[in-house]
N, C-alpha and C. Protein backbone atom coordinates (compact mmCIF):
# COMPACT_ATOMS: atom_id res chain seq x y z
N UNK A 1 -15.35 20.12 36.36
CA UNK A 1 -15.34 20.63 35.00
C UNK A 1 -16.48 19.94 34.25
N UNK A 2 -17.42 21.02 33.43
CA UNK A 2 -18.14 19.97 32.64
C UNK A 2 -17.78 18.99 31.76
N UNK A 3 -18.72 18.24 31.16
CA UNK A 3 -18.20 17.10 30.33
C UNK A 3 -17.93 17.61 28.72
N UNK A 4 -19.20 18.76 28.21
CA UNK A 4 -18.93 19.92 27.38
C UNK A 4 -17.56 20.46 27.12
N UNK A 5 -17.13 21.18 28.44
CA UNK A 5 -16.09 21.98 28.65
C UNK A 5 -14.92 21.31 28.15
N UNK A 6 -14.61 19.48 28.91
CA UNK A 6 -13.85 18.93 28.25
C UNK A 6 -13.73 18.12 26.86
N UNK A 7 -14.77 18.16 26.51
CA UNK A 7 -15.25 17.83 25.11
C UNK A 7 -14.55 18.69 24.16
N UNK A 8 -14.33 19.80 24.22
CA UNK A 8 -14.37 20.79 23.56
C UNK A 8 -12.61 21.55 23.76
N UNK A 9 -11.92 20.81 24.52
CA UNK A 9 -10.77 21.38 24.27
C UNK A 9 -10.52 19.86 24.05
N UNK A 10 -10.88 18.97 23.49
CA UNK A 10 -10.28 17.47 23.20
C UNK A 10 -9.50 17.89 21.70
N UNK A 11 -8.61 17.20 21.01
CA UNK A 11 -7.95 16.81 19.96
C UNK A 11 -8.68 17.30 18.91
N UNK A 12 -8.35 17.78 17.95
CA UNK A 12 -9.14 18.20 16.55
C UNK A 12 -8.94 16.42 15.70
N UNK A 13 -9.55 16.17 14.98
CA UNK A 13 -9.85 14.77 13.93
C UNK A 13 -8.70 15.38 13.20
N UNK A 14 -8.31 14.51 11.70
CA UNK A 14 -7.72 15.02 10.86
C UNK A 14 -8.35 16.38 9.68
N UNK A 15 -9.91 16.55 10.42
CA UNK A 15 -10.43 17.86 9.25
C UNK A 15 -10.54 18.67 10.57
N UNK A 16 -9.63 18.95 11.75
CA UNK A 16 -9.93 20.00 12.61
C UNK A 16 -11.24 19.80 13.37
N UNK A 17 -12.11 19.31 13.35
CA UNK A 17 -13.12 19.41 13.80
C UNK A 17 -13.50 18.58 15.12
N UNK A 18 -13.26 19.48 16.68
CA UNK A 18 -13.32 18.89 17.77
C UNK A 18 -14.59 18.27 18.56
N UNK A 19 -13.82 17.11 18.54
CA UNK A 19 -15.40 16.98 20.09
C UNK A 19 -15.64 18.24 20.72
N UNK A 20 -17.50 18.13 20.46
CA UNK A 20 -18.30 19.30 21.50
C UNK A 20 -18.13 20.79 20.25
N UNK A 21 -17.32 20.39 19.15
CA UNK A 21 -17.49 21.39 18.21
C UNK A 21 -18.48 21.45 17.39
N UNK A 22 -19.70 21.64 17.93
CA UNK A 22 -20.81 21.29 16.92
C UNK A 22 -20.49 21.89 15.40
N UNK A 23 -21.09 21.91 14.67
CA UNK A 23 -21.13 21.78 13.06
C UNK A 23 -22.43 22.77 13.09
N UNK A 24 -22.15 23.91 12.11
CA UNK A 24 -23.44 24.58 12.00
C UNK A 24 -23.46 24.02 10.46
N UNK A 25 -24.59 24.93 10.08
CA UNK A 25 -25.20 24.78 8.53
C UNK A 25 -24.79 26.01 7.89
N UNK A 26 -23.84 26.21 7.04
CA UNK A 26 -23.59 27.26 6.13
C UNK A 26 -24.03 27.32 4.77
N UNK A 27 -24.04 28.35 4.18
CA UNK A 27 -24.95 28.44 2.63
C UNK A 27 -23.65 29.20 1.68
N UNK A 28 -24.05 28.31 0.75
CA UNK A 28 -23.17 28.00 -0.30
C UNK A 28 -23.92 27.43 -1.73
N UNK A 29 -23.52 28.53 -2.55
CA UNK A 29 -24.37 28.56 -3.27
C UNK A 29 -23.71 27.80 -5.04
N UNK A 30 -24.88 26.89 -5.06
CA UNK A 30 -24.81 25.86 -7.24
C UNK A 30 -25.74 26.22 -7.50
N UNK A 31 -25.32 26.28 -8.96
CA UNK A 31 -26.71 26.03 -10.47
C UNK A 31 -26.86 24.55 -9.67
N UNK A 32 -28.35 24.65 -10.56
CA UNK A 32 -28.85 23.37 -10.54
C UNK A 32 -27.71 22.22 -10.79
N UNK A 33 -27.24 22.42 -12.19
CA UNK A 33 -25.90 21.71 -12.98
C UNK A 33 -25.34 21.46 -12.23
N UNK A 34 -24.84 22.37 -11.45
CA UNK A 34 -23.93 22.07 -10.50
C UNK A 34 -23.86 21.28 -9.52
N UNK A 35 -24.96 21.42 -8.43
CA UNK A 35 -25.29 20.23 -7.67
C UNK A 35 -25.72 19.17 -8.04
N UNK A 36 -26.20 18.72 -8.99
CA UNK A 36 -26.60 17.56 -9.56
C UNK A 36 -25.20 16.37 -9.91
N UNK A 37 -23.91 17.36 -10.52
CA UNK A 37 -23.01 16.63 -10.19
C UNK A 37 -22.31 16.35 -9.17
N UNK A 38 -22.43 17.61 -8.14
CA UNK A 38 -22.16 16.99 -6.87
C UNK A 38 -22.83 15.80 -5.82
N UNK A 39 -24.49 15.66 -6.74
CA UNK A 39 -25.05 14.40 -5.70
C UNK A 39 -24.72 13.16 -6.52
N UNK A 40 -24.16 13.53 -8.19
CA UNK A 40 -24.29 12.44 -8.95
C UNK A 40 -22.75 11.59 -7.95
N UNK A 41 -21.73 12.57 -7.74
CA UNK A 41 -20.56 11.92 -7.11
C UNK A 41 -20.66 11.72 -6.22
N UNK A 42 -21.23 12.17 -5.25
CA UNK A 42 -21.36 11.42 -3.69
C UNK A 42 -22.27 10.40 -3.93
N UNK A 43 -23.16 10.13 -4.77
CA UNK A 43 -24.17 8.63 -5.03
C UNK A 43 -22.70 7.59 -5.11
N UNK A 44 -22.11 7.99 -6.01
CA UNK A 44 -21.03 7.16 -6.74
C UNK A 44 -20.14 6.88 -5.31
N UNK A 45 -20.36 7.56 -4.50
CA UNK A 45 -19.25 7.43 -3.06
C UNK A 45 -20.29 6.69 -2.29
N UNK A 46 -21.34 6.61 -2.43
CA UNK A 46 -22.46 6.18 -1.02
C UNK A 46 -21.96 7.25 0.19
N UNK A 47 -22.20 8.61 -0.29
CA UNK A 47 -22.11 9.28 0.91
C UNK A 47 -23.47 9.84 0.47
N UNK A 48 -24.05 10.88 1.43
CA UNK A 48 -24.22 12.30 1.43
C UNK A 48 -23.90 13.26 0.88
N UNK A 49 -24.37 14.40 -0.38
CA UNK A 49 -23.48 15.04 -1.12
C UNK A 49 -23.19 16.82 0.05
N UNK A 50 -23.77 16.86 1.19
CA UNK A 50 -23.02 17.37 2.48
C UNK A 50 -21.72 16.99 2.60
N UNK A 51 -21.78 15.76 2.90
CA UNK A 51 -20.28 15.27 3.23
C UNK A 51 -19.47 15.60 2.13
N UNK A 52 -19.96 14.55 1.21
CA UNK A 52 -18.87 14.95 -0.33
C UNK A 52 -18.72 16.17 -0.24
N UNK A 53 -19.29 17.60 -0.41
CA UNK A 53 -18.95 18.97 -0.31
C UNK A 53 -17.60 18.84 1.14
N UNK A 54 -18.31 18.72 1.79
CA UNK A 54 -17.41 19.21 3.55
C UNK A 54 -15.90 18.44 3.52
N UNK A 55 -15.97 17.13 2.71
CA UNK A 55 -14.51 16.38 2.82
C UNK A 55 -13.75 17.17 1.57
N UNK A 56 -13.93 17.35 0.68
CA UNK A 56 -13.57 17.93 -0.54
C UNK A 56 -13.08 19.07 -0.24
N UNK A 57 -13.69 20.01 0.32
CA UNK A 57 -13.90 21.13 1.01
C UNK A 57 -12.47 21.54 2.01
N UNK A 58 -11.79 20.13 2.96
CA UNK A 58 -11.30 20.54 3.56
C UNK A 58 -9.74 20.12 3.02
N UNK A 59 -10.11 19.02 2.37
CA UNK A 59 -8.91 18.75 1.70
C UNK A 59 -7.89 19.67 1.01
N UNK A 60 -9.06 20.10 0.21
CA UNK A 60 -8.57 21.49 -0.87
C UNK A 60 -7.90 22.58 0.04
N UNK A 61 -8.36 22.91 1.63
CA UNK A 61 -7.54 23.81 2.33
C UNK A 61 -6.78 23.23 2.86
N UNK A 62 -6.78 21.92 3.04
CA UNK A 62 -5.41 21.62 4.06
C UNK A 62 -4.44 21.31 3.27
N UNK A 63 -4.80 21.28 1.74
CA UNK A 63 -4.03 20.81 0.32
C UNK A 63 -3.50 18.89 0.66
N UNK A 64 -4.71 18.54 1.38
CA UNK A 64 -4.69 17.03 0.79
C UNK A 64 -5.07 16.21 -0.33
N UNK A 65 -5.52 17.44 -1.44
CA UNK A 65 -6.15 16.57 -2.39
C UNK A 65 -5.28 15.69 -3.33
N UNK A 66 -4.07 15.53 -3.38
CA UNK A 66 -3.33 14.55 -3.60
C UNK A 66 -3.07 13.41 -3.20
N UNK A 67 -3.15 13.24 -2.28
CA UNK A 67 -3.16 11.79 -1.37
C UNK A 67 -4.53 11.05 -1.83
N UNK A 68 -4.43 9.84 -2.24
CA UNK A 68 -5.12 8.50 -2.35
C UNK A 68 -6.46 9.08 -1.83
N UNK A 69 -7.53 8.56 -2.61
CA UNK A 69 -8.80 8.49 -1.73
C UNK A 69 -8.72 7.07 -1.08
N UNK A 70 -9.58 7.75 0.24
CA UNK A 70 -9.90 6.49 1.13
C UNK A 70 -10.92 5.54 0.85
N UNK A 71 -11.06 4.13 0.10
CA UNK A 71 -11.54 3.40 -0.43
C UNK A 71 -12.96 3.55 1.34
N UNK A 72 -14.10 3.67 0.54
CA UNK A 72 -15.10 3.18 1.31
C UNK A 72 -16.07 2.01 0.70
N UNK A 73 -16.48 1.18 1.48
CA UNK A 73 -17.09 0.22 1.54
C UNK A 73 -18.64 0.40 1.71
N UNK A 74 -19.98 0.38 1.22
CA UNK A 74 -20.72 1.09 1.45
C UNK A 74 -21.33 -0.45 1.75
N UNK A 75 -22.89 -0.53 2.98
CA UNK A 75 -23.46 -1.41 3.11
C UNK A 75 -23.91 -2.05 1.72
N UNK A 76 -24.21 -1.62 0.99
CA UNK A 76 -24.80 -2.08 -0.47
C UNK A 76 -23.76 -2.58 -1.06
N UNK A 77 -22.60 -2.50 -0.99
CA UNK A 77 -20.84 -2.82 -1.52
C UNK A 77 -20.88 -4.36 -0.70
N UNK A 78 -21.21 -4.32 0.64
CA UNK A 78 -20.60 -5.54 1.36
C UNK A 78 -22.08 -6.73 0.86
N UNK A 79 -23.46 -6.04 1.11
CA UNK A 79 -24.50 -7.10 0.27
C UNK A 79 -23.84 -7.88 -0.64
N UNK A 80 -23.62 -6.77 -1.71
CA UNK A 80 -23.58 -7.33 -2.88
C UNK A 80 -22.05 -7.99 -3.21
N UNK A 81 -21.05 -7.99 -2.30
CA UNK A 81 -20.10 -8.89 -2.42
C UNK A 81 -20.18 -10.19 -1.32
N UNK A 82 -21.40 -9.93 -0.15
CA UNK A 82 -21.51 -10.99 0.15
C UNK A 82 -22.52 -12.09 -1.00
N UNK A 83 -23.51 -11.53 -1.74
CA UNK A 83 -24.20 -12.43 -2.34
C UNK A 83 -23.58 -13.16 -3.97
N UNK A 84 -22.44 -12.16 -4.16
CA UNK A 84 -21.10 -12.62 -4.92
C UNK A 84 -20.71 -13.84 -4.65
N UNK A 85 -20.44 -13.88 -3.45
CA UNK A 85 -19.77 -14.94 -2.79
C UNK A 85 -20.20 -16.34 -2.34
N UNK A 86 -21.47 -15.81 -1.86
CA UNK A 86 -22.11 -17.06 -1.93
C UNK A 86 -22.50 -17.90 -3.45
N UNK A 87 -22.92 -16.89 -4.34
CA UNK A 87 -23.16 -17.53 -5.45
C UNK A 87 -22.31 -18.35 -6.15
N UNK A 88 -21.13 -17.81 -6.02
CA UNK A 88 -19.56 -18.61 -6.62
C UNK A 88 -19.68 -20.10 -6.35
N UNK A 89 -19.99 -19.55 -4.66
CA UNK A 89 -19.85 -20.61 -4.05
C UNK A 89 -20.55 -21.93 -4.22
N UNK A 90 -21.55 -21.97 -4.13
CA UNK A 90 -22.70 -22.95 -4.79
C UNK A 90 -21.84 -23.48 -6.16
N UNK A 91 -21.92 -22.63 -7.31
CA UNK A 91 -21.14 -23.18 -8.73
C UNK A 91 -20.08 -23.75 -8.50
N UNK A 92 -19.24 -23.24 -7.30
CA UNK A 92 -17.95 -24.21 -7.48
C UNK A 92 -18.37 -25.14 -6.56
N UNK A 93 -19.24 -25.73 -6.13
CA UNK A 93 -19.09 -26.89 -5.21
C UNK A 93 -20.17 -27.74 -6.66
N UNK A 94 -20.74 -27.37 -7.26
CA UNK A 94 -21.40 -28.16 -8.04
C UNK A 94 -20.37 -28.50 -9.21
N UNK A 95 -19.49 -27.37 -9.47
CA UNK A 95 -18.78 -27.63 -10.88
C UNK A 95 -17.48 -28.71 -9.60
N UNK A 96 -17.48 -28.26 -8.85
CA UNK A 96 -16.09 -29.60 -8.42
C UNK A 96 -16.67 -31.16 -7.76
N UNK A 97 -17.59 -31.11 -7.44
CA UNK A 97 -18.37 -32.36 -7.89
C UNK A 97 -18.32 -33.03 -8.92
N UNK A 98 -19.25 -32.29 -10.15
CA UNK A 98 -18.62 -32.93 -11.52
C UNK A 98 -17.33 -32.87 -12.07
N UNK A 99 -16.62 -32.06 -11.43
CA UNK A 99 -15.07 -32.89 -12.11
C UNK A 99 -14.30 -33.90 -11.24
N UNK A 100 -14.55 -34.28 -9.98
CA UNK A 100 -13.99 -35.26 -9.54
C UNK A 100 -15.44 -36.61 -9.64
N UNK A 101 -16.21 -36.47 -10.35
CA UNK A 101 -17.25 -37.37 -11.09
C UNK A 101 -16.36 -37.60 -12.49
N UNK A 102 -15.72 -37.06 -12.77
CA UNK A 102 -15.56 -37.22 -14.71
C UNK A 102 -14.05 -37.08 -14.37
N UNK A 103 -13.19 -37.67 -13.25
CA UNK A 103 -11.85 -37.81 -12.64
C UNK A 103 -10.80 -36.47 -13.54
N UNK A 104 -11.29 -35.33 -13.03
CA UNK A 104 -10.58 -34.27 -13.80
C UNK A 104 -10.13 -33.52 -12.22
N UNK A 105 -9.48 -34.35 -11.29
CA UNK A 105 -8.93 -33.75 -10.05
C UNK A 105 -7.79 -32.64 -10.25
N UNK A 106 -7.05 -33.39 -11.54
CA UNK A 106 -5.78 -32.50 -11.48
C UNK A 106 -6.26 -31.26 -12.10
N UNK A 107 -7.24 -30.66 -13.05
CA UNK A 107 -7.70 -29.49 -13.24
C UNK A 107 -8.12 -28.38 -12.17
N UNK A 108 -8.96 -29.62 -11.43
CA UNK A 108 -9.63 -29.05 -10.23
C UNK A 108 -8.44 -28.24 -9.50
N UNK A 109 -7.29 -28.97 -8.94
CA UNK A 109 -6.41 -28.89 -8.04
C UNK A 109 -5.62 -27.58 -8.78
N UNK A 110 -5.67 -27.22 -9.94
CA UNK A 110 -5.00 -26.42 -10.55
C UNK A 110 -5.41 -24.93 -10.42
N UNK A 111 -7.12 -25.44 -10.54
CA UNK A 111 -7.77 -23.98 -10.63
C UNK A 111 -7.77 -23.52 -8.83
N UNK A 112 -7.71 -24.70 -8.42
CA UNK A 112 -7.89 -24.24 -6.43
C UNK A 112 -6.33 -23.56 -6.11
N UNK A 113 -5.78 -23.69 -6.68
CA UNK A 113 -4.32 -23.51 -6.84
C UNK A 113 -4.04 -21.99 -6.94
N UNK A 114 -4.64 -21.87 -8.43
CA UNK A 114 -4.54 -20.40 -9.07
C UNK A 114 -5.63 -19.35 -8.37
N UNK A 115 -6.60 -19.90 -7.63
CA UNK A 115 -7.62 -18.63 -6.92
C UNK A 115 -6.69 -18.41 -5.38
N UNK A 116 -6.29 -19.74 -4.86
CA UNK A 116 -5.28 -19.07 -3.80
C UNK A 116 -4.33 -17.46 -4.35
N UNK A 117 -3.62 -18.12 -5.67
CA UNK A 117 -2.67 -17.11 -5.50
C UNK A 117 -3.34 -15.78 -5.68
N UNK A 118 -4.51 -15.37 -6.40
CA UNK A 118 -5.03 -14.83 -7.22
C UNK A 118 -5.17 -14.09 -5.33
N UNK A 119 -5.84 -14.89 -4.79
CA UNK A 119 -7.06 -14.35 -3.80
C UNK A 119 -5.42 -12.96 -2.35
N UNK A 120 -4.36 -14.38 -2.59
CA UNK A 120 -3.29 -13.66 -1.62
C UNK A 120 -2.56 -12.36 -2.26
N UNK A 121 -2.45 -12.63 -3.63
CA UNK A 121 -1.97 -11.30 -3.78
C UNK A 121 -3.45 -10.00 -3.96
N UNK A 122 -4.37 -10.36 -3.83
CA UNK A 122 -5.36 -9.33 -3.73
C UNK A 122 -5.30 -8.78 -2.11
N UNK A 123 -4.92 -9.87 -1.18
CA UNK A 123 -5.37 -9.53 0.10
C UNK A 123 -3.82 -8.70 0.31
N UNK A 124 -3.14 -9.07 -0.09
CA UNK A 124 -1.48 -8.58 0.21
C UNK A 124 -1.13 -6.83 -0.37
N UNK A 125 -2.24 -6.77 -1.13
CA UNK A 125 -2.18 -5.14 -1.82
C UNK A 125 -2.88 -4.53 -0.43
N UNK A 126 -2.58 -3.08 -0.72
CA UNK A 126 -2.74 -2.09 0.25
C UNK A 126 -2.17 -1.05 -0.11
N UNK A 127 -2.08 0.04 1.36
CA UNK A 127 -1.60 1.05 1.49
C UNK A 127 0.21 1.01 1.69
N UNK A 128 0.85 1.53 0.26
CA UNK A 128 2.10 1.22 0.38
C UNK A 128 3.11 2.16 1.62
């Protein structure tokens, strides 16, 4: 059997769309207006405003558009919360220096205290 052949009777994804099911290009027609807000919202997604159309698209027929959007993470999202992080980081090793210099431990210990809890109930949220 080809590898095609079995490609192509494999599992549909959750938008139907099977391995070996190639994807053509269909035409579908906006005002200018129109697409402009469709690339302004897929910018806002870090997608493709293809995709944004095609996920939107299938939702609305399979009537998922009620369910939660799926939080995406875009490379420019993880940069810029890695360089978040580092930056914190630096300030709090300089600001907890000077407070166990100027014997203000128990502040210190308070605020290390309150970003634990802060940080576990952020990590503890999710998909209920």
């Amino acid at each position: 059997m080809a590898r095609n052949a079995r490609k192509a009777r494999g599992k549909p994804n959750e938008s139907g769309h099977r391995a070996g099911d190639p994807r053509r290009s269909r035409t579908i027609r906006f005002s200018d207006s129109e697409w402009q807000l469709v690339e302004d919202a897929a910018l806002r997604q870090g997608i493709p405003a293809s995709q944004l159309v095609r996920t939107v698209m299938l939702a609305a027929v399979e009537e998922r558009l009620d369910r939660p959007a799926e939080a995406a993470i875009t490379l420019g999202h993880l940069a810029l919360i890695e360089a978040t992080y580092r930056a914190v980081y630096v300030l709090a090793t300089i600001n907890r220096e000077e407070m166990l210099d100027t014997e203000r431990a128990n502040e210190l210990d308070e605020i290390v205290a309150a970003a634990r809890r802060t940080m576990k109930e952020t990590m503890d949220e999710g998909p209920a």
